[in-house]
Protein backbone atom coordinates (compact mmCIF):
# COMPACT_ATOMS: atom_id res chain seq x y z
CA UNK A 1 19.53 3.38 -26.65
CA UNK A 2 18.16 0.62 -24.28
CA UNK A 3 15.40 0.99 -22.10
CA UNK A 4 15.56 -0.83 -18.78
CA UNK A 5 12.79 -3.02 -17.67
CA UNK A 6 10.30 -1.98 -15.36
CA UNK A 7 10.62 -4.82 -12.25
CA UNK A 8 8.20 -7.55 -12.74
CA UNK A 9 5.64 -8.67 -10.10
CA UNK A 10 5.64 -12.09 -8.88
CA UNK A 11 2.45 -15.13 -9.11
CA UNK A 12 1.12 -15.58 -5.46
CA UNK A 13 -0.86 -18.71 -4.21
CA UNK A 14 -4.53 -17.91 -4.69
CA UNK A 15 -5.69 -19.96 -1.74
CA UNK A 16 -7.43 -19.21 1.08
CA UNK A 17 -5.06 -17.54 4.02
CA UNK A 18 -6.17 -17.58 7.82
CA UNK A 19 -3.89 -16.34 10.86
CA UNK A 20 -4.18 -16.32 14.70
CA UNK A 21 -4.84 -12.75 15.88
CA UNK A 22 -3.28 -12.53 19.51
CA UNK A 23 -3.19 -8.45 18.70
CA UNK A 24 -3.48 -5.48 21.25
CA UNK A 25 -6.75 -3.61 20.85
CA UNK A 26 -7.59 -1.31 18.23
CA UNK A 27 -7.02 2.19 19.52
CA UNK A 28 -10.56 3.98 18.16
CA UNK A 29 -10.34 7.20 20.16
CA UNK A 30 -7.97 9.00 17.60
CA UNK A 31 -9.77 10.30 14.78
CA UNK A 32 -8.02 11.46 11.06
CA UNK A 33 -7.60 14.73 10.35
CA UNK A 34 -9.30 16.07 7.22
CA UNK A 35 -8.66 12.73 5.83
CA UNK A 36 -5.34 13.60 5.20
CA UNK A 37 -3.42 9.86 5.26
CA UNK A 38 -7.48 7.81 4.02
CA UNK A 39 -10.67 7.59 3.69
CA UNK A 40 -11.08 5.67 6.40
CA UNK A 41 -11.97 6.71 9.97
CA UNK A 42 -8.48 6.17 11.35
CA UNK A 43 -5.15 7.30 11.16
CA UNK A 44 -3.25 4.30 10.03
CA UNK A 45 -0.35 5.56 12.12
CA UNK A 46 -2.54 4.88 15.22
CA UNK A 47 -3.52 1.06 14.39
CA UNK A 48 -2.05 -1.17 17.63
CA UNK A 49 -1.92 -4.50 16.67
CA UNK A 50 0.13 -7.33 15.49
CA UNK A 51 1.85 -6.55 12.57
CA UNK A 52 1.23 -10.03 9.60
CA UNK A 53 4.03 -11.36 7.75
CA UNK A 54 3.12 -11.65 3.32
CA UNK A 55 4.72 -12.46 0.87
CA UNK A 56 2.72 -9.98 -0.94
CA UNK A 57 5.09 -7.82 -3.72
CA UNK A 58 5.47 -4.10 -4.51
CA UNK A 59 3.09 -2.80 -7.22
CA UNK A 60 5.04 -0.15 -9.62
CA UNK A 61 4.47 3.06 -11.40
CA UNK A 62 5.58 4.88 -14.45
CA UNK A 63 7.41 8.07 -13.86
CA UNK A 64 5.38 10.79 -12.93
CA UNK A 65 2.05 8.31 -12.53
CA UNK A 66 -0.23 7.50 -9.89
CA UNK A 67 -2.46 4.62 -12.25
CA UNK A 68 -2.37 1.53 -11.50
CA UNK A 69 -1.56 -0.49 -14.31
CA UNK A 70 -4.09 -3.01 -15.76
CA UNK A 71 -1.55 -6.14 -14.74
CA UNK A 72 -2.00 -5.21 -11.14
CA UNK A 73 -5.19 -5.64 -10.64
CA UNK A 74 -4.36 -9.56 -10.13
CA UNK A 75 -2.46 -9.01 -7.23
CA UNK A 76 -4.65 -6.30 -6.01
CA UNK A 77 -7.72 -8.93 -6.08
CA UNK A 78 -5.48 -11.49 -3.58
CA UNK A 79 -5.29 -8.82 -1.37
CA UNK A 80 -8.78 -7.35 -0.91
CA UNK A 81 -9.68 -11.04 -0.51
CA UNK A 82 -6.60 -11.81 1.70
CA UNK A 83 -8.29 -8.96 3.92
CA UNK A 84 -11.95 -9.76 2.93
CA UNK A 85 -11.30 -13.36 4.52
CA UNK A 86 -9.83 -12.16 7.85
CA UNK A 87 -12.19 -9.87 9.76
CA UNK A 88 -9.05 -8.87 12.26
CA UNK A 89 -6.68 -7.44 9.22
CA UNK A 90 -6.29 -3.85 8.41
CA UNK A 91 -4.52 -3.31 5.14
CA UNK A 92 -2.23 0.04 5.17
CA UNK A 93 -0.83 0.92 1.46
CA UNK A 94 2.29 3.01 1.73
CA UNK A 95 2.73 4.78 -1.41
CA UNK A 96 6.60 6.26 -2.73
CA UNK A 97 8.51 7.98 -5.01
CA UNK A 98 11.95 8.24 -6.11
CA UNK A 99 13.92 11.49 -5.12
CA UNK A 100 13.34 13.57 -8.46
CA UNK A 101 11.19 16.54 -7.83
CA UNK A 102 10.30 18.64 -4.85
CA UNK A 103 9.50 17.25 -1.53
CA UNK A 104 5.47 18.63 -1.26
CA UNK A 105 5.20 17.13 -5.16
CA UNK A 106 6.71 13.90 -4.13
CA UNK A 107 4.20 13.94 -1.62
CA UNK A 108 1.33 14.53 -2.82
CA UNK A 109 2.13 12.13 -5.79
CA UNK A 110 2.70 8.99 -3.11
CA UNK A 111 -0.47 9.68 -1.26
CA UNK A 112 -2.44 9.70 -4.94
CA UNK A 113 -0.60 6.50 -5.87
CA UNK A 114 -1.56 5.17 -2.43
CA UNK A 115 -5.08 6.26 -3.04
CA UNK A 116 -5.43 4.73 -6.40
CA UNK A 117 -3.99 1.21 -5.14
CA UNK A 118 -6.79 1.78 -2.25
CA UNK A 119 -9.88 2.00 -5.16
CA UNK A 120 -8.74 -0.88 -6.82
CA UNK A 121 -9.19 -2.57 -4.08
CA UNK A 122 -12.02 -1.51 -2.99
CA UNK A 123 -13.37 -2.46 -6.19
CA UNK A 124 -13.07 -6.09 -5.21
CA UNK A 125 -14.31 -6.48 -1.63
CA UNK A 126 -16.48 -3.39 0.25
CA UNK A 127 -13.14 -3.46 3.01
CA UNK A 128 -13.00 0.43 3.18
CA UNK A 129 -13.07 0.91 7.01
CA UNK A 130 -10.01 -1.92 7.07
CA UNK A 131 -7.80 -0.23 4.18
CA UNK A 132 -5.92 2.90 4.90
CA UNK A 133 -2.88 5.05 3.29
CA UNK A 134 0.28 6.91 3.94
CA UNK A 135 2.28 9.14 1.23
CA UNK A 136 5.57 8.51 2.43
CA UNK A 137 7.13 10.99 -0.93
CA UNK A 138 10.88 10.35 -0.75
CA UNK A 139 11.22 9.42 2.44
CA UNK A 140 12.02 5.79 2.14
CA UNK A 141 13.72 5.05 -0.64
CA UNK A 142 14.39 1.20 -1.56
CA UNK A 143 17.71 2.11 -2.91
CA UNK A 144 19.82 5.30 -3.40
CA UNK A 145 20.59 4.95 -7.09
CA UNK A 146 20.69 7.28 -9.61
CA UNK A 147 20.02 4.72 -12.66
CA UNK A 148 16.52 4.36 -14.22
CA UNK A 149 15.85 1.37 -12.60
CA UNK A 150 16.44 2.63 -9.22
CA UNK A 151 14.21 5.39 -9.67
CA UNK A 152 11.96 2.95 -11.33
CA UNK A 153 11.84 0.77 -7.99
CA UNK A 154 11.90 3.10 -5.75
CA UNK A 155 8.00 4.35 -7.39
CA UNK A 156 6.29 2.05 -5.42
CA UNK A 157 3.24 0.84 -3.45
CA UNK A 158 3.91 -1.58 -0.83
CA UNK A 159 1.55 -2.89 2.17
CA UNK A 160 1.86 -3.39 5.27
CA UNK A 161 -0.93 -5.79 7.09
CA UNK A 162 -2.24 -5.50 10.77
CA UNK A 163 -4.30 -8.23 12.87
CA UNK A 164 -6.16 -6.21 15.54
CA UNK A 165 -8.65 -6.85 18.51
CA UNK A 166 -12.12 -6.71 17.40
């Protein structure tokens, strides 16, 4: 029986990346509720801002996992830097499963792999206030297959990065 490959996670440039921030003003006044999308102060849903283009790839996850595997932590480190580097930028880590299992489990298991991409890396740069997370569960899907490697891409962690006022 062959076993499909996992997908593979691209080299980015290493160097130094600066943007213009001509972003709407960060809406503070909103508070999160029990913490429920991060650790952070704010609901991610509520950042106003301009949202960055990156070239910055998926991370993946085993079935059933929310660790981050050792060959991640690469990528992870460009990140916290990218963010580190520009004061404006507020990281959001979406976090996602594939459609096996029950809705609340798929959950919860997208917010913890969210979480866990989140302490990586925050274990680069002290950014916590600037990195925030959503669960999203099953809820977007990168494809609707039923083969192993669609379920494998659709465990994900992607990111999403937003210039705002300061």
């Amino acid at each position: 029986m062959q076993v499909e490959a996992e997908p593979t996670v691209e080299e980015i440039t290493s160097a130094p990346i600066k943007a213009q921030n001509s972003s709407a003003e960060l809406n503070r006044t909103q508070q999160m509720s029990e913490g429920i999308f991060s650790q952070a102060e704010f609901n991610p849903y509520d950042l106003k801002g301009e949202k960055i283009h990156h070239n910055f790839p998926p991370i993946y996850f085993a079935f059933n996992s929310a660790s981050v595997e050792h060959e991640h932590r690469g990528l992870l480190g460009k990140i916290a830097r990218y963010i580190a580097q520009n004061p404006s930028f507020h990281l959001v880590v979406n976090g996602h499963c594939d459609e096996r299992g029950d809705n609340e489990y798929n959950r919860n298991l997208s917010e913890r792999r969210a979480m866990a991409i989140r302490d990586v890396i925050l274990s680069f740069h002290n950014i916590s206030a600037r990195v925030h997370t959503i669960g999203y569960g099953e809820e977007a899907l990168a494809t609707t297959g039923q083969s192993p490697s669609d379920h494998a891409v659709n465990r994900r962690g992607e990111f999403d990065i937003i210039a705002v006022a300061q």
